[in-house]
Protein backbone atom coordinates (compact mmCIF):
# COMPACT_ATOMS: atom_id res chain seq x y z
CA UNK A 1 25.62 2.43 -29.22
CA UNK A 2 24.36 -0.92 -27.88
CA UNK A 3 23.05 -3.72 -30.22
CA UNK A 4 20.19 -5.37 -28.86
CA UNK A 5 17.86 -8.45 -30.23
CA UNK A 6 14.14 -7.48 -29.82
CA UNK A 7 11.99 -9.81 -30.93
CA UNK A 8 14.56 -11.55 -32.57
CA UNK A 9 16.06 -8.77 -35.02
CA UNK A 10 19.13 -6.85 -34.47
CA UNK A 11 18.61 -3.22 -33.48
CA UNK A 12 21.07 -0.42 -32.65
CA UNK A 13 19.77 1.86 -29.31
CA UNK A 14 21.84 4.89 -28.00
CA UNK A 15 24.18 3.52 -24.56
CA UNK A 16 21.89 3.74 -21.67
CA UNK A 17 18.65 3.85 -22.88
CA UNK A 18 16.01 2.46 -20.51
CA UNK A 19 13.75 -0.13 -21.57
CA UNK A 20 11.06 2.43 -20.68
CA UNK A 21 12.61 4.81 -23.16
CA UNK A 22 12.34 2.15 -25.99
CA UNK A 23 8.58 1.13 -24.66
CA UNK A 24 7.64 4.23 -25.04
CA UNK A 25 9.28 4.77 -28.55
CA UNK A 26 7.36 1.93 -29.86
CA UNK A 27 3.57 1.33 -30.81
CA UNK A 28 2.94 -1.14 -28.25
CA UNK A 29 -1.28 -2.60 -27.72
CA UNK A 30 -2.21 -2.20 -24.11
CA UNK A 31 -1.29 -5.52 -22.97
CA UNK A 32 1.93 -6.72 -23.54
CA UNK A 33 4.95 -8.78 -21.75
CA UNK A 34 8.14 -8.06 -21.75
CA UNK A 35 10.63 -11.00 -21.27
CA UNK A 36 14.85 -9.72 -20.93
CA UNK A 37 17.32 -12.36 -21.04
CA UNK A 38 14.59 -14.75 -20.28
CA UNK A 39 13.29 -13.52 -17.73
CA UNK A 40 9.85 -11.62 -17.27
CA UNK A 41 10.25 -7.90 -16.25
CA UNK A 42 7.71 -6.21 -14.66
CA UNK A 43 6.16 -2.92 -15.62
CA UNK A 44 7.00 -1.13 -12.41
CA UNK A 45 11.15 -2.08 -13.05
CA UNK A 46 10.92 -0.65 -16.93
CA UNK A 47 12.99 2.19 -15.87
CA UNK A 48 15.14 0.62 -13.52
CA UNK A 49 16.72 -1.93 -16.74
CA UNK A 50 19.27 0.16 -18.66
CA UNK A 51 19.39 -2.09 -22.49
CA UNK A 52 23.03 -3.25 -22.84
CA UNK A 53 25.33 -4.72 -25.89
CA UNK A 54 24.03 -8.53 -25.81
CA UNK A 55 20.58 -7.85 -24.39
CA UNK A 56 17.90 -10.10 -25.75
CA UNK A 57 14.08 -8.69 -25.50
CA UNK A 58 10.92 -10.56 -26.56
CA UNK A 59 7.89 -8.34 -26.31
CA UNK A 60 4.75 -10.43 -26.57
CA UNK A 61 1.42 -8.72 -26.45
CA UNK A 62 -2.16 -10.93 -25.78
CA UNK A 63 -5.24 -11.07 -28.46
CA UNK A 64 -8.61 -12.57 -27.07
CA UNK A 65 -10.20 -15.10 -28.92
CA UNK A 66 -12.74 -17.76 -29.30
């Protein structure tokens, strides 16, 4: 197991899960960001990042307003 901080709370995920796998585990709105280790991943690389012990992950999705 690797412990991960997503969105700032500790969270256990099986060794080498993708951050695809763990995108598409959650209930995510459309349009979201993801930020790794502060820095911005793009949506084409989700599969490429395997999550490791230490990882930090912000997930930030956008409302419209006015």
């Amino acid at each position: 197991m690797a412990q991960i901080i997503l969105n700032g709370t500790k969270k256990d995920v099986p060794d080498n899960t993708t951050l695809d796998a763990l995108i598409s585990a959650m209930e995510l709105p459309k349009f979201f960001v993801v930020e790794k280790n502060l820095k911005i991943i793009y949506k084409e690389d989700y599969k490429n990042h395997v999550l490791k012990d230490g990882d930090t992950l912000e997930i930030a999705s956008f409302c419209g307003g006015g």
